[in-house]
Protein backbone atom coordinates (compact mmCIF):
# COMPACT_ATOMS: atom_id res chain seq x y z
CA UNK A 1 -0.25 -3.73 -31.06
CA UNK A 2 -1.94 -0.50 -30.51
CA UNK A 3 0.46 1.47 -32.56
CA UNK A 4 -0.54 -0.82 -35.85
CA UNK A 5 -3.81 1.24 -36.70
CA UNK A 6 -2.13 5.36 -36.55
CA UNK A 7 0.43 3.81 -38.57
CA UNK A 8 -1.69 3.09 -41.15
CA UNK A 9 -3.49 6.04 -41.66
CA UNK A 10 -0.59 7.49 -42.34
CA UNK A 11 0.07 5.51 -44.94
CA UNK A 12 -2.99 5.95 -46.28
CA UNK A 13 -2.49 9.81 -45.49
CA UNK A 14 0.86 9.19 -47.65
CA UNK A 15 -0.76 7.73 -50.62
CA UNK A 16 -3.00 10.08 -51.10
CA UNK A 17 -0.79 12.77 -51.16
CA UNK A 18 1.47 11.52 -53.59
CA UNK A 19 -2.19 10.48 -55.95
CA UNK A 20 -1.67 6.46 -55.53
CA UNK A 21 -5.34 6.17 -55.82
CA UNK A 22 -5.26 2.70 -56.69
CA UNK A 23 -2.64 1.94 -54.41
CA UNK A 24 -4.73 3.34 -51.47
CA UNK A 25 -7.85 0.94 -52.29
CA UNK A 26 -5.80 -1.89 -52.50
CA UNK A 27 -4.55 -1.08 -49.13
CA UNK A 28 -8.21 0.05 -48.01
CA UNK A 29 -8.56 -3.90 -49.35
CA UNK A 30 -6.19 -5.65 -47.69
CA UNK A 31 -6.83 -3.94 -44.12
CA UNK A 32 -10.31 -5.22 -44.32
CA UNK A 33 -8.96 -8.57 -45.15
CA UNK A 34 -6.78 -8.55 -42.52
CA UNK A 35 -5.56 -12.40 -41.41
CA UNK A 36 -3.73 -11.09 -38.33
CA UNK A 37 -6.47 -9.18 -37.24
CA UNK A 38 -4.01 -6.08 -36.48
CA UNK A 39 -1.91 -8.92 -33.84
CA UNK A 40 -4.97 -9.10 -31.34
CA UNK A 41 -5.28 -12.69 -30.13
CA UNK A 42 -8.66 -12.43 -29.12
CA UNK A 43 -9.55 -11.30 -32.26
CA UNK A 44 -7.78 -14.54 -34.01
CA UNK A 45 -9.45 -16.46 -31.40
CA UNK A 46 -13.23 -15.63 -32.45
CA UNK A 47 -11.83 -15.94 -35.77
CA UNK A 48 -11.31 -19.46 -35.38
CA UNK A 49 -14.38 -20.28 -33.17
CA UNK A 50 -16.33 -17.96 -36.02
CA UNK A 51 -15.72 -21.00 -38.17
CA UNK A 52 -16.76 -23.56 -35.46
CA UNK A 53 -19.75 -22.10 -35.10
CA UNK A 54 -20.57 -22.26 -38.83
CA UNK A 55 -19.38 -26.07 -38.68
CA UNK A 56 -17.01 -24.61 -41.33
CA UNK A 57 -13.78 -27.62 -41.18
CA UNK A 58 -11.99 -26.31 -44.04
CA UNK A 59 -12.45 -23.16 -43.26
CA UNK A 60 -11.00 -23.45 -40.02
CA UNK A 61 -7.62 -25.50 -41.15
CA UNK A 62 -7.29 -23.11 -43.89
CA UNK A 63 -6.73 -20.34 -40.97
CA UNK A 64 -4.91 -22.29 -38.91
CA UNK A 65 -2.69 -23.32 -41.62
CA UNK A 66 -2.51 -19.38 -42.68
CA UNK A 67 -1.25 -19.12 -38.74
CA UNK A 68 1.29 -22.40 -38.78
CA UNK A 69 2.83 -20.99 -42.00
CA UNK A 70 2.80 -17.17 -40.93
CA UNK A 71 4.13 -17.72 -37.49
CA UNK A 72 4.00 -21.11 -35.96
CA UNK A 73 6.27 -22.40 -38.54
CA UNK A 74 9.09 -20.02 -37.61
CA UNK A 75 9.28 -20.63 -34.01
CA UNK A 76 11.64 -22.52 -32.23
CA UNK A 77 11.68 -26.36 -32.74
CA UNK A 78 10.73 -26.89 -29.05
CA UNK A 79 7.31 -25.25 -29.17
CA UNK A 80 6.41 -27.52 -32.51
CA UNK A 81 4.57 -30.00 -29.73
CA UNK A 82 2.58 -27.12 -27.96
CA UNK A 83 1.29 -26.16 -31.43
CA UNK A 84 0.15 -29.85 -32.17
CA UNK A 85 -1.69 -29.92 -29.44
CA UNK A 86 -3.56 -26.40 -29.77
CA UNK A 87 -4.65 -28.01 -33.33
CA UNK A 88 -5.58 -31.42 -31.83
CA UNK A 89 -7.78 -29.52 -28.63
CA UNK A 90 -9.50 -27.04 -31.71
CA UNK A 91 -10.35 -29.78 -33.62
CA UNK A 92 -11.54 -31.70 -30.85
CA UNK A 93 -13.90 -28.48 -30.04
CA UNK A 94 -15.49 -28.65 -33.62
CA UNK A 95 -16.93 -32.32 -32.63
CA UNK A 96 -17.97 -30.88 -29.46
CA UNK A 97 -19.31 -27.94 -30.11
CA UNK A 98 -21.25 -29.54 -33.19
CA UNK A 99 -22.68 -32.57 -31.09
CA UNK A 100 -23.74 -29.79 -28.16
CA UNK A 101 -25.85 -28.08 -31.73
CA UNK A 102 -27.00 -31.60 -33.06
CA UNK A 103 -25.08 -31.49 -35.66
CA UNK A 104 -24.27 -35.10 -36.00
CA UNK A 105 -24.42 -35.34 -39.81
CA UNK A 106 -21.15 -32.73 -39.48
CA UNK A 107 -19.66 -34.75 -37.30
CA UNK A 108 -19.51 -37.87 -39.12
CA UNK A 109 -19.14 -35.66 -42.48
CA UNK A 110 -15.10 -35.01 -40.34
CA UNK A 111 -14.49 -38.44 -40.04
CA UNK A 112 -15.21 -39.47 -43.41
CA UNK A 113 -13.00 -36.76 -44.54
CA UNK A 114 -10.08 -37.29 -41.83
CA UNK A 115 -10.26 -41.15 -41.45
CA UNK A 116 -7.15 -41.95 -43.21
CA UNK A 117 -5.39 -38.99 -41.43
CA UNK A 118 -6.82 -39.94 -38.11
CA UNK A 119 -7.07 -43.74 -38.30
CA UNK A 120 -4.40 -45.68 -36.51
CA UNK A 121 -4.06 -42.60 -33.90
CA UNK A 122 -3.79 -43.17 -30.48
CA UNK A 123 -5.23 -39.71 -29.73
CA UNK A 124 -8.27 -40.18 -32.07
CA UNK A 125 -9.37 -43.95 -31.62
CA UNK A 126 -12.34 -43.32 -29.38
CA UNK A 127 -13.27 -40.39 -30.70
CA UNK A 128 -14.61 -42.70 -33.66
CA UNK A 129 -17.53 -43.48 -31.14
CA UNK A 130 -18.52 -40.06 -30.77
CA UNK A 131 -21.14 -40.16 -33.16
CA UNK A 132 -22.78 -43.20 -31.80
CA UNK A 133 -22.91 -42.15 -28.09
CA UNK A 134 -26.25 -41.46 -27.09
CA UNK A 135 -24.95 -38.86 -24.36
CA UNK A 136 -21.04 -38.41 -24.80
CA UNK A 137 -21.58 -35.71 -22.02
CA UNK A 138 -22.17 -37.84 -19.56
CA UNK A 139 -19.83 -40.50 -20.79
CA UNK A 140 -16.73 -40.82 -18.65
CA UNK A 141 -14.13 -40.27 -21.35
CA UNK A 142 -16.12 -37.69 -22.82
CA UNK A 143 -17.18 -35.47 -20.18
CA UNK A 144 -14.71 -33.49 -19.53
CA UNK A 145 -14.59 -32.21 -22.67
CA UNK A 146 -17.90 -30.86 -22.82
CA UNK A 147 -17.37 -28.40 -19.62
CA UNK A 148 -16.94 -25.02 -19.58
CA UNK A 149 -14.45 -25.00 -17.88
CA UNK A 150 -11.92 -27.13 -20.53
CA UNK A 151 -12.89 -24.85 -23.12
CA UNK A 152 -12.21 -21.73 -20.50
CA UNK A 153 -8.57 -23.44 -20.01
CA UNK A 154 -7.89 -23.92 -23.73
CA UNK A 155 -8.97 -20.55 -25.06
CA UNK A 156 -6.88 -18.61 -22.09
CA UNK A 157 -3.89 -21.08 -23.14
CA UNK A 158 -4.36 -20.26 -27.13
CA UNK A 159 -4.58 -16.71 -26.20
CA UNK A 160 -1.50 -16.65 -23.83
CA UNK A 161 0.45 -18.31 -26.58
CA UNK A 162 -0.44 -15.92 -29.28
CA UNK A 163 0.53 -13.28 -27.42
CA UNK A 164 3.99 -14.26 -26.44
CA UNK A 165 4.53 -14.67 -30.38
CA UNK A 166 3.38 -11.21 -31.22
CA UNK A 167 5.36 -9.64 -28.57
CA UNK A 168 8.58 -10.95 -29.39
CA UNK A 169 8.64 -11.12 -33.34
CA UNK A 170 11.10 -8.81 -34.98
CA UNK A 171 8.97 -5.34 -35.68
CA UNK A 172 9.47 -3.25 -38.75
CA UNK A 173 11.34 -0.07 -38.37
CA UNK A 174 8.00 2.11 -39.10
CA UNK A 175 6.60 0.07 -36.27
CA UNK A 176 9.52 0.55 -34.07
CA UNK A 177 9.53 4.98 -34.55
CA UNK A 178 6.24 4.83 -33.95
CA UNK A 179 6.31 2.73 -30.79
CA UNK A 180 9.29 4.85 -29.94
CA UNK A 181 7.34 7.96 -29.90
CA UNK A 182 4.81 6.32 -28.10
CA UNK A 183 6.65 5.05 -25.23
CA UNK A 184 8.52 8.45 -25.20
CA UNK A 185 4.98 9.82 -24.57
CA UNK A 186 4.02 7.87 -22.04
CA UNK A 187 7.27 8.61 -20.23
CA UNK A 188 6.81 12.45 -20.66
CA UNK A 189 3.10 11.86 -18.81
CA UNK A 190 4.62 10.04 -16.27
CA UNK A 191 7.13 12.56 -15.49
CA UNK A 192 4.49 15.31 -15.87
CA UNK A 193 2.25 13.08 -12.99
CA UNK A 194 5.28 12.52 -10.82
CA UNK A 195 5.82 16.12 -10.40
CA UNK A 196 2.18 17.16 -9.90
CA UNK A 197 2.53 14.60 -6.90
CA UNK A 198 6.00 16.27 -6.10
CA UNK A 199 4.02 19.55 -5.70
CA UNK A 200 1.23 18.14 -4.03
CA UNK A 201 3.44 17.06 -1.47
CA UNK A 202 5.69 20.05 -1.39
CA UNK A 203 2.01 21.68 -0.47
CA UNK A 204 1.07 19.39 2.20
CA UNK A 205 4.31 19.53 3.88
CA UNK A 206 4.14 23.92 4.14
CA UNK A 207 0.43 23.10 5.32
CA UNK A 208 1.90 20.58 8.32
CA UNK A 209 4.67 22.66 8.99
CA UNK A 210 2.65 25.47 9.64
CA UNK A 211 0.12 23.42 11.89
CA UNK A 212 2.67 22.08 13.88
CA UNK A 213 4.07 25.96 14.30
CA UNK A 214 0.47 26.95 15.39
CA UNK A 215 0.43 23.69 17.83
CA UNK A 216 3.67 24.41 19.40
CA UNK A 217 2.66 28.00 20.04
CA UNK A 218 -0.55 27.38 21.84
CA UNK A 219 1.14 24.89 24.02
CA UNK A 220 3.66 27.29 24.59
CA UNK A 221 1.21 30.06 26.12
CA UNK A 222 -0.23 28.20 29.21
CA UNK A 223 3.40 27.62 30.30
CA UNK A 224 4.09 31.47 29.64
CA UNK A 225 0.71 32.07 31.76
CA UNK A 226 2.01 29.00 34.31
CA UNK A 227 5.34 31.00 34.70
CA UNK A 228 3.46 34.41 35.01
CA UNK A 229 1.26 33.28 38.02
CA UNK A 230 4.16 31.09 39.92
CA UNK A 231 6.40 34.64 39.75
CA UNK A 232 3.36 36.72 41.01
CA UNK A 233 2.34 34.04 43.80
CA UNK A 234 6.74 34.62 44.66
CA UNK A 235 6.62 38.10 44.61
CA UNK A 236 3.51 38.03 46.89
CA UNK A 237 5.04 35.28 49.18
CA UNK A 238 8.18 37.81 49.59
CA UNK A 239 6.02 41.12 50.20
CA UNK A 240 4.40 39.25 52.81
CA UNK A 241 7.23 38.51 54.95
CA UNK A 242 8.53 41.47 54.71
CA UNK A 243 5.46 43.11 56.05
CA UNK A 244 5.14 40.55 58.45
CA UNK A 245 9.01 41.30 59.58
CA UNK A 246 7.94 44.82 60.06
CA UNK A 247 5.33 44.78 62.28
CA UNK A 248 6.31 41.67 64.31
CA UNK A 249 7.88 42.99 67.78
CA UNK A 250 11.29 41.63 68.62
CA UNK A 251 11.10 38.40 71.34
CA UNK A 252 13.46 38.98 74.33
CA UNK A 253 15.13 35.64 74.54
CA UNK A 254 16.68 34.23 77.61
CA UNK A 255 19.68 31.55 78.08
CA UNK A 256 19.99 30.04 81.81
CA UNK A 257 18.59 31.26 84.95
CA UNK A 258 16.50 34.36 85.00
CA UNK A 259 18.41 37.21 86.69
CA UNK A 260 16.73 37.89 89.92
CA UNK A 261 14.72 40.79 90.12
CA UNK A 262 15.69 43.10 92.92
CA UNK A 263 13.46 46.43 94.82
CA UNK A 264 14.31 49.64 95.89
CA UNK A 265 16.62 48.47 98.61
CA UNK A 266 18.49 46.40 96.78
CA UNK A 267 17.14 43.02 97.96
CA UNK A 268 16.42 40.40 95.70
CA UNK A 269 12.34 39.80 94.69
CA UNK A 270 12.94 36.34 92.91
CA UNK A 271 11.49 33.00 94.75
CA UNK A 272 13.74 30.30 94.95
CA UNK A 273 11.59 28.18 93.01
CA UNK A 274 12.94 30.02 90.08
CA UNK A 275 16.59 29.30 90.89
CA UNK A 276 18.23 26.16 89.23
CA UNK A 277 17.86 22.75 91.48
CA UNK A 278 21.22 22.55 92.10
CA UNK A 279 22.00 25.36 93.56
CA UNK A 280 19.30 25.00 95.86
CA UNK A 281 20.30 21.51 96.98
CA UNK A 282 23.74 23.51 97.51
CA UNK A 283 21.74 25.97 99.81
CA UNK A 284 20.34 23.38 101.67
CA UNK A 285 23.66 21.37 102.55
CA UNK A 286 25.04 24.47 103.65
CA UNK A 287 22.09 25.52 106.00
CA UNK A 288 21.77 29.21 104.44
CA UNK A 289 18.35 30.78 104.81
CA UNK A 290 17.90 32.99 101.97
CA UNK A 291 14.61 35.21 103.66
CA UNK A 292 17.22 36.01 106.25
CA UNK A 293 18.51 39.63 106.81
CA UNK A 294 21.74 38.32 108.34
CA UNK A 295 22.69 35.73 105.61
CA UNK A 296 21.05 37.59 103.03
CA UNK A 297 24.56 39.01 101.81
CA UNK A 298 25.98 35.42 102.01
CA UNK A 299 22.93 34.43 99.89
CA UNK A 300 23.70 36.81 97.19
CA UNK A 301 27.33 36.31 96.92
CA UNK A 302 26.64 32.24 96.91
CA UNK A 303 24.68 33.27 93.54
């Protein structure tokens, strides 16, 4: 409903241009006048409670009718009860709202008027006692009419079904261009925001991907440093032995029985303790004497 008011400055814009002067004060006119209220539902809505609050009766069924005959009267045949009972519950918040003020002489000024249309009406027969209820608030049958939060419910259920009307009546083809050309707006922002976040994110990714560069290089420089170290600690470990194979003498090894060691003469110097046990239990069976010069010879070649 937005697109009502640009739409008609330029037709005032038009009219002046092509000199309809009296055209464009009628129109000036009429747009003050305005019934609809430029389709705003709240703005219907304190319309009507305008003429509550004025105790204005006639005033307020001459809108309503204005509404019935301007839209209610076209709808579907299946919303005819809903409409009955938004007139019933508005009417119902004129007594109300004009008993909550004191207005009593307005409220029995309705009933006089309505009696024949309300007499014999289920929905209206103890509302006759209204006017002589010393505190219809607190009367059981009453009560909940004079919360807040029935009138709360009523005016959000007025206002929902207003708006569904205005949103699905057939528009004018001015309307319709210019509603057109506002949605195609709207889309050409939305594009427009879309790729500002496009680039944001573009920008945010080249900012990660370089921190995550930066991160995997310093955790790849203590493992360069790690690998530096272990080699030098390896080419230490290998100098070492080699230095160590240097000046380490060679070990003479020996494998069995030490060979005996002999003197000048030829005689053997080596004790029989460092002979192998067998042999020795072999010298004894045989009775040799080994520190014998005649058996000496014999000794040697047992060996």
């Amino acid at each position: 409903m937005n697109s009502i008011q640009p739409i008609e400055e330029l037709i005032k814009e038009y009219l002046l241009f092509r000199g309809f002067s009296l055209t464009f004060r009628s129109f000036e006119t009429d747009c003050r006048n305005d019934r609809d209220k430029g389709f705003h539902a709240e703005k219907i809505i304190e319309e009507l409670y305008s003429f509550i609050a004025n105790s204005d009766i006639n005033g307020l069924l001459d809108y309503w009718e204005y509404l019935n005959i301007r839209y209610f009267s076209r709808l579907d045949a299946r919303y005819f009860g809903s409409v009955k009972k938004f007139k019933l519950s508005l009417l119902r918040y004129y007594l109300v709202y004009a008993t909550q003020q004191k207005r009593k002489e307005k409220v029995l000024e309705f009933f006089d008027t309505f009696e024949a249309d309300l007499n014999g009406n289920s929905e209206w027969s103890k509302w006759f006692g209204l006017p002589f209820s010393k505190n219809p608030a607190a009367d059981p049958y009453f009560e909940p009419f004079f919360t807040k939060q029935w009138l709360e419910t009523f005016t959000a259920s007025l206002h929902n079904f207003l708006n569904t009307i205005f949103q699905n009546m057939p528009w004018p083809s001015l309307l319709c261009f210019n509603i057109d050309r506002l949605h195609k707006r709207a889309l050409e922002s939305e594009i427009q925001s879309l790729h500002n976040v496009i680039v944001d994110l573009k920008t945010k990714i080249e900012h990660y991907d370089a921190e995550i560069a930066n991160l995997r290089q310093a955790a790849a420089q203590p493992q360069e440093l790690l690998n530096h170290i272990n080699t030098q600690r390896y080419t230490k470990s290998l100098l070492d032995q080699k230095n160590k194979d240097t000046l380490t003498p060679p070990q003479l090894s020996y494998s069995g029985t030490k060979s005996p060691e002999t003197c000048s003469d030829g005689r053997s110097m080596t004790p029989i303790s460092e002979y192998d046990m067998v042999d020795t239990q072999k010298l004894l069976s045989e009775d040799i004497n080994p520190f014998t010069n005649t058996n000496q010879e014999t000794y040697l070649e047992q060996m």
